[in-house]
N, C-alpha and C. Protein backbone atom coordinates (compact mmCIF):
# COMPACT_ATOMS: atom_id res chain seq x y z
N UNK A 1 -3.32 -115.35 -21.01
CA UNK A 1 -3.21 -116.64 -20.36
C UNK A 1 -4.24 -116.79 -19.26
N UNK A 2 -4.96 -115.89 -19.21
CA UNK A 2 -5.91 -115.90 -17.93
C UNK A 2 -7.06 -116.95 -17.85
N UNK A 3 -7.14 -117.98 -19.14
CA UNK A 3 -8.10 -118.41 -18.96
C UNK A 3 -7.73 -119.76 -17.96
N UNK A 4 -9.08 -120.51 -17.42
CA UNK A 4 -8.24 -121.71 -16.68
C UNK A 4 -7.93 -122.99 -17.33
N UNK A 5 -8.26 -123.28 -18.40
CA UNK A 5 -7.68 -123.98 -19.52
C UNK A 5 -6.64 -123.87 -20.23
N UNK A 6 -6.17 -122.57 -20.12
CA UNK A 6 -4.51 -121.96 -20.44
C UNK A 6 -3.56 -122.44 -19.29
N UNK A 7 -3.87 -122.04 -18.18
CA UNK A 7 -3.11 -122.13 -16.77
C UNK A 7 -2.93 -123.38 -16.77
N UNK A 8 -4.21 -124.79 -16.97
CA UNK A 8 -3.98 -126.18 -16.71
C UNK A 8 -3.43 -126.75 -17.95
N UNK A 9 -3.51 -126.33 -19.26
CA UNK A 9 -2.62 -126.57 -20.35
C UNK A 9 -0.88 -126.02 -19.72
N UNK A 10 -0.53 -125.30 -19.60
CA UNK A 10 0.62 -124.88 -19.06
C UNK A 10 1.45 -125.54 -18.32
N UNK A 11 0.60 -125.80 -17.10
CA UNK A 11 1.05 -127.02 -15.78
C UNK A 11 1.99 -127.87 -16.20
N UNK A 12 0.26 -128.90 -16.97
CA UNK A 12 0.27 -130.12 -17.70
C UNK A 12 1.89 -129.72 -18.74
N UNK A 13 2.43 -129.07 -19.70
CA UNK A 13 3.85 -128.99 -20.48
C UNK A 13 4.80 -129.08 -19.11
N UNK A 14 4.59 -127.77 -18.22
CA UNK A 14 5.87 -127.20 -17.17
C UNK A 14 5.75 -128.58 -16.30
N UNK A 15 5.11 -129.22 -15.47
CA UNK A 15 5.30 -129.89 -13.87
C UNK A 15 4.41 -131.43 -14.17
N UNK A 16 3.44 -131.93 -15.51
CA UNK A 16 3.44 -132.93 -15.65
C UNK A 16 2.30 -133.09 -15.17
N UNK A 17 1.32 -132.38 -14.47
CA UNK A 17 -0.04 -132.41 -14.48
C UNK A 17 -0.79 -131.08 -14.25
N UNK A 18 -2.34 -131.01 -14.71
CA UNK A 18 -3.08 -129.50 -14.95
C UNK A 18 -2.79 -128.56 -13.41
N UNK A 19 -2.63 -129.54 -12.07
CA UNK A 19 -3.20 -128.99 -11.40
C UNK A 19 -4.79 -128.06 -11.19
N UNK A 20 -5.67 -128.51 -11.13
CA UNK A 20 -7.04 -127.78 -11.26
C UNK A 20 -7.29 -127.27 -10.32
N UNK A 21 -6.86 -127.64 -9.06
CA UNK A 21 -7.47 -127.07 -7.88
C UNK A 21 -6.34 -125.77 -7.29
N UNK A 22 -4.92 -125.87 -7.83
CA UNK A 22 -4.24 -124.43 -7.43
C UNK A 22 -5.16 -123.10 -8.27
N UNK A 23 -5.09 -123.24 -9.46
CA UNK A 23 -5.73 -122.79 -10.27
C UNK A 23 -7.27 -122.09 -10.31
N UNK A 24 -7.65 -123.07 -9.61
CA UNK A 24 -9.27 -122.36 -9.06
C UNK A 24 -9.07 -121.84 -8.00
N UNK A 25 -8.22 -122.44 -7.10
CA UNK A 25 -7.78 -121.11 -5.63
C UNK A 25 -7.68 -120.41 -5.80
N UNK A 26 -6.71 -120.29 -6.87
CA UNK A 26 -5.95 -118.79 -7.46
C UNK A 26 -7.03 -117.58 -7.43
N UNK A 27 -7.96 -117.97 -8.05
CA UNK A 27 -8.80 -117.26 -9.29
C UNK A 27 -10.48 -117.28 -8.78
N UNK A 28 -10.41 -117.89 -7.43
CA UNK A 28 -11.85 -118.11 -6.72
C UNK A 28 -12.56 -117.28 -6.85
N UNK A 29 -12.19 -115.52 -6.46
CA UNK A 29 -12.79 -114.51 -6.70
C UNK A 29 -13.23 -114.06 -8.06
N UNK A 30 -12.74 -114.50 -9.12
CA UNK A 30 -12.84 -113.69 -10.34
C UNK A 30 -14.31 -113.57 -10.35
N UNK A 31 -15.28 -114.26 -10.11
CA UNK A 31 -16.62 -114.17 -10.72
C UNK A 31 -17.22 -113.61 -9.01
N UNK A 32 -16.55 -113.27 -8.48
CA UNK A 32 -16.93 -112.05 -7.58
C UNK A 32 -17.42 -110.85 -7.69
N UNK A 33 -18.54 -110.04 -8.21
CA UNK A 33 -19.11 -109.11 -8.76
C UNK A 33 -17.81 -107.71 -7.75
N UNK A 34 -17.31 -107.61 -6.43
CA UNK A 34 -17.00 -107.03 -6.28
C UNK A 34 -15.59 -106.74 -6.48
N UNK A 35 -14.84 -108.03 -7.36
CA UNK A 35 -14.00 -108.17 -7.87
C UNK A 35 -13.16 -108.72 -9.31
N UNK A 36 -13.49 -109.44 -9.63
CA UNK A 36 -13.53 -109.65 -11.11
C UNK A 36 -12.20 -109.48 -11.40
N UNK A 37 -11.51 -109.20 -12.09
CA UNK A 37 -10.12 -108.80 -12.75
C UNK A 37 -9.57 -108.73 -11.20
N UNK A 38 -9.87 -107.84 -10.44
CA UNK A 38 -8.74 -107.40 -9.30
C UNK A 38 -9.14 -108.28 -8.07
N UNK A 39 -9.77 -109.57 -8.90
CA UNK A 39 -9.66 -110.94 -7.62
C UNK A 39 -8.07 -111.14 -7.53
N UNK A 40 -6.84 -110.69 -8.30
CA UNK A 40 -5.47 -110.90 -8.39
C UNK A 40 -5.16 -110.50 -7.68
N UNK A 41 -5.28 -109.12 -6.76
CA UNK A 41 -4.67 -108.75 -5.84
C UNK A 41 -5.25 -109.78 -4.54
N UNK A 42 -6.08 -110.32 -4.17
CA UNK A 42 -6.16 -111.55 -3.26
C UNK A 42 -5.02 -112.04 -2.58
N UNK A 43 -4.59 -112.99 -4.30
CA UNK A 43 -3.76 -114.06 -3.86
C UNK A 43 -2.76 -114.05 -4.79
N UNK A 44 -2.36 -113.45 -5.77
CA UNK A 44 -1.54 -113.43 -7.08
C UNK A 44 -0.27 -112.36 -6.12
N UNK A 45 0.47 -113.35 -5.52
CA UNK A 45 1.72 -112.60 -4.58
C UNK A 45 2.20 -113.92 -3.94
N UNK A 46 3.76 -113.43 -2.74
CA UNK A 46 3.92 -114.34 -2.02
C UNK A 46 3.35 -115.08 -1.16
N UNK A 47 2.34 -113.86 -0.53
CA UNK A 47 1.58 -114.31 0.14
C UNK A 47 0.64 -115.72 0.08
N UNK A 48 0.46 -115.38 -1.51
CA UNK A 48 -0.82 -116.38 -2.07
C UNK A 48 0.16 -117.68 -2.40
N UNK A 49 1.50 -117.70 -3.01
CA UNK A 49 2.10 -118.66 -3.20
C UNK A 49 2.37 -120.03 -1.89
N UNK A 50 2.96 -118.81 -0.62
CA UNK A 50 3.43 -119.98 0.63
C UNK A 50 1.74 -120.17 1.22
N UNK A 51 0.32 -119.62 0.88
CA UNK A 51 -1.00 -119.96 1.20
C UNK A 51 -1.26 -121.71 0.37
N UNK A 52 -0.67 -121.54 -0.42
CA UNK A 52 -1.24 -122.84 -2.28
C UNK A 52 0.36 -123.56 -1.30
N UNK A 53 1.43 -123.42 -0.98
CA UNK A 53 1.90 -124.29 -0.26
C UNK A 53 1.35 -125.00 0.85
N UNK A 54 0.83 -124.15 1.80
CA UNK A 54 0.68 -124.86 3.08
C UNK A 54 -0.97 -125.64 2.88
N UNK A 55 -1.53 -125.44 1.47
CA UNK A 55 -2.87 -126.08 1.40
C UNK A 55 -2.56 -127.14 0.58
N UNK A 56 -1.65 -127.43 -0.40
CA UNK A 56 -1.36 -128.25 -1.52
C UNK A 56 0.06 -129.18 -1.68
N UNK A 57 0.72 -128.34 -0.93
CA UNK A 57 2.08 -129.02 -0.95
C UNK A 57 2.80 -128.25 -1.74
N UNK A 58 4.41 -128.54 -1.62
CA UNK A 58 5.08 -127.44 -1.94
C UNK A 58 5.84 -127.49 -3.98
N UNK A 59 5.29 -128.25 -4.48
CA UNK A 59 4.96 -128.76 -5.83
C UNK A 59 4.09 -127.48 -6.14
N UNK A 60 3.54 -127.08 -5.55
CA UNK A 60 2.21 -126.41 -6.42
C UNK A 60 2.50 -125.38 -6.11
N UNK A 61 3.51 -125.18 -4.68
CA UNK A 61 3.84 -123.48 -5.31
C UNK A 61 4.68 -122.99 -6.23
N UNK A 62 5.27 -123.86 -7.01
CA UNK A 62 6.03 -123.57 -8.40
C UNK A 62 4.95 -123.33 -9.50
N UNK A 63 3.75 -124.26 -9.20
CA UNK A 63 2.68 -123.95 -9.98
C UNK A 63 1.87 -122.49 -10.09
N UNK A 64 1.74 -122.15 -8.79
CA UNK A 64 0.80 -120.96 -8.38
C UNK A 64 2.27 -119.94 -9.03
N UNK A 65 3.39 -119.88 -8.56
CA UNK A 65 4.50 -118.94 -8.93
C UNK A 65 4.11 -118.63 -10.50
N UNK A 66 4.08 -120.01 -11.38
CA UNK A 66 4.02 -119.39 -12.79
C UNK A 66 2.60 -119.37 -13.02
N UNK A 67 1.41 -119.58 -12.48
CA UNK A 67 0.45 -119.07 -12.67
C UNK A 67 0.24 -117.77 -12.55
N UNK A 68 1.15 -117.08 -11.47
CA UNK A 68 0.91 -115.72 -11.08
C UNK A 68 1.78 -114.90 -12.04
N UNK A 69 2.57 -115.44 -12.53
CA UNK A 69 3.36 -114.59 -13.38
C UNK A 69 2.84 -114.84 -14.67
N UNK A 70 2.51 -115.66 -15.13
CA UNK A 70 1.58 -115.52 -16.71
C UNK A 70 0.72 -114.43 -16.82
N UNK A 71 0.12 -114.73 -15.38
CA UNK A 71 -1.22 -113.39 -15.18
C UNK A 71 -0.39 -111.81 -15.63
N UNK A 72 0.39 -111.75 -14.23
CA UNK A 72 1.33 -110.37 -14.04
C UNK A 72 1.59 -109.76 -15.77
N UNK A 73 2.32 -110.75 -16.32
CA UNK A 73 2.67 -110.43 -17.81
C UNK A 73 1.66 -109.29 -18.58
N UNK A 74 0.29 -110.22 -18.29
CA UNK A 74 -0.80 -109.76 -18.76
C UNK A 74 -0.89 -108.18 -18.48
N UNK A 75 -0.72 -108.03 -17.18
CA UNK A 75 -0.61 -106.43 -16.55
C UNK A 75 0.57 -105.61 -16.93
N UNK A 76 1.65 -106.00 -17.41
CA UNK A 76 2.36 -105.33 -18.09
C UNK A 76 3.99 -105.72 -17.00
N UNK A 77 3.70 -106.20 -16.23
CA UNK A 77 5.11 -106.92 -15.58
C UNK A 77 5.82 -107.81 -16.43
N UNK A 78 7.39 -107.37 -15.87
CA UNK A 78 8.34 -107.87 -16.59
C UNK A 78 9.42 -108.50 -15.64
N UNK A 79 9.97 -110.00 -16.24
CA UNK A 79 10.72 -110.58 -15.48
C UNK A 79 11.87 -109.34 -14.89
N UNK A 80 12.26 -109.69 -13.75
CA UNK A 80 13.18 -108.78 -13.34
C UNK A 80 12.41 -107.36 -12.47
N UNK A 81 11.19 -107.08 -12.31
CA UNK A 81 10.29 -106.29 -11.68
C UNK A 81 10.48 -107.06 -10.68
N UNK A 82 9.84 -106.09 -9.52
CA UNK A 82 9.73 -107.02 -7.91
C UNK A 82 8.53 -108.07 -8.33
N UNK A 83 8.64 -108.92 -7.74
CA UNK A 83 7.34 -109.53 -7.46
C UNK A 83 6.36 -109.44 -6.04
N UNK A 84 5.43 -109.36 -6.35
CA UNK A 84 4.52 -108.69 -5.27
C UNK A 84 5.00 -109.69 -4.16
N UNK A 85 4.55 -109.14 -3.01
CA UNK A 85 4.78 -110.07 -1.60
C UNK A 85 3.46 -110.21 -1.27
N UNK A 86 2.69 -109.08 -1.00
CA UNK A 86 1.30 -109.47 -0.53
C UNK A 86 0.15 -108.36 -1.52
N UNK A 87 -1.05 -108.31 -0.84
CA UNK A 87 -1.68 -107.87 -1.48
C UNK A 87 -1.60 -105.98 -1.77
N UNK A 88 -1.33 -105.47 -0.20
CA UNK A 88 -0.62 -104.24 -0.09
C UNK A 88 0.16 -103.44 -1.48
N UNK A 89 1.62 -104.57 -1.46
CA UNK A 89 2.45 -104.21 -2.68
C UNK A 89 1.91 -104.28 -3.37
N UNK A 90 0.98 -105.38 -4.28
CA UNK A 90 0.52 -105.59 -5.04
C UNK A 90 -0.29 -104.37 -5.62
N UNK A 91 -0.79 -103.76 -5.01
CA UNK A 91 -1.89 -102.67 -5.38
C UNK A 91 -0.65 -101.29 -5.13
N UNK A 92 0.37 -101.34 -4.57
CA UNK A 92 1.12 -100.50 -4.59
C UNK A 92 1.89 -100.37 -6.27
N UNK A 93 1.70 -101.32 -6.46
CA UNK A 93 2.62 -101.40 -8.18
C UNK A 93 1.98 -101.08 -8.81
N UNK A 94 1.13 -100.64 -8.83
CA UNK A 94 -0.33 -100.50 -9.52
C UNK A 94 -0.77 -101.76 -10.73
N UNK A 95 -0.71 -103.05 -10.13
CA UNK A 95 -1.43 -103.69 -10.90
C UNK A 95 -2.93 -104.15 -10.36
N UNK A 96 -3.55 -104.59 -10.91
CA UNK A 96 -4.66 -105.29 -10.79
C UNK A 96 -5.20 -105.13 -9.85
């Protein structure tokens, strides 16, 4: 699901529009040479969710929530796992 045409196809079914701009927040780093794949630990957490709130409104952190968990999936997380809080945990779970 990682692509950003997956994420804004997704939206668009779940909340009724692509959202494009949570989506590119999300994922700003990916084409970061010093990050790439593990641009997720960034913002793919709570942290990053109440961040896409206080920039977007609180609509879009339901968005960023299942954006971050489509990703997570990808890494091998499963509903019912913690969900990361910040970037710390995040790299503590050993994902991404």
């Amino acid at each position: 699901m990682s692509k950003f045409e997956d994420h804004c196809n997704e939206s668009t079914k779940l909340f009724g529009k692509p959202y494009e701009e949570v989506h590119l927040w999300l994922d700003e780093f990916h084409s970061n040479e010093l990050y790439k794949m593990r641009h997720r630990r960034l913002r793919h957490h709570e942290a990053g969710i109440n961040e896409v709130i206080r920039l977007f409104g609180q609509e879009a952190g339901a968005v960023a929530k299942q954006h971050i968990i489509s990703d997570l999936k990808e890494e091998g997380w499963k509903e019912g796992d913690p969900f990361p809080r910040d970037e710390v945990q995040y790299v503590k779970m050993g994902l991404f």
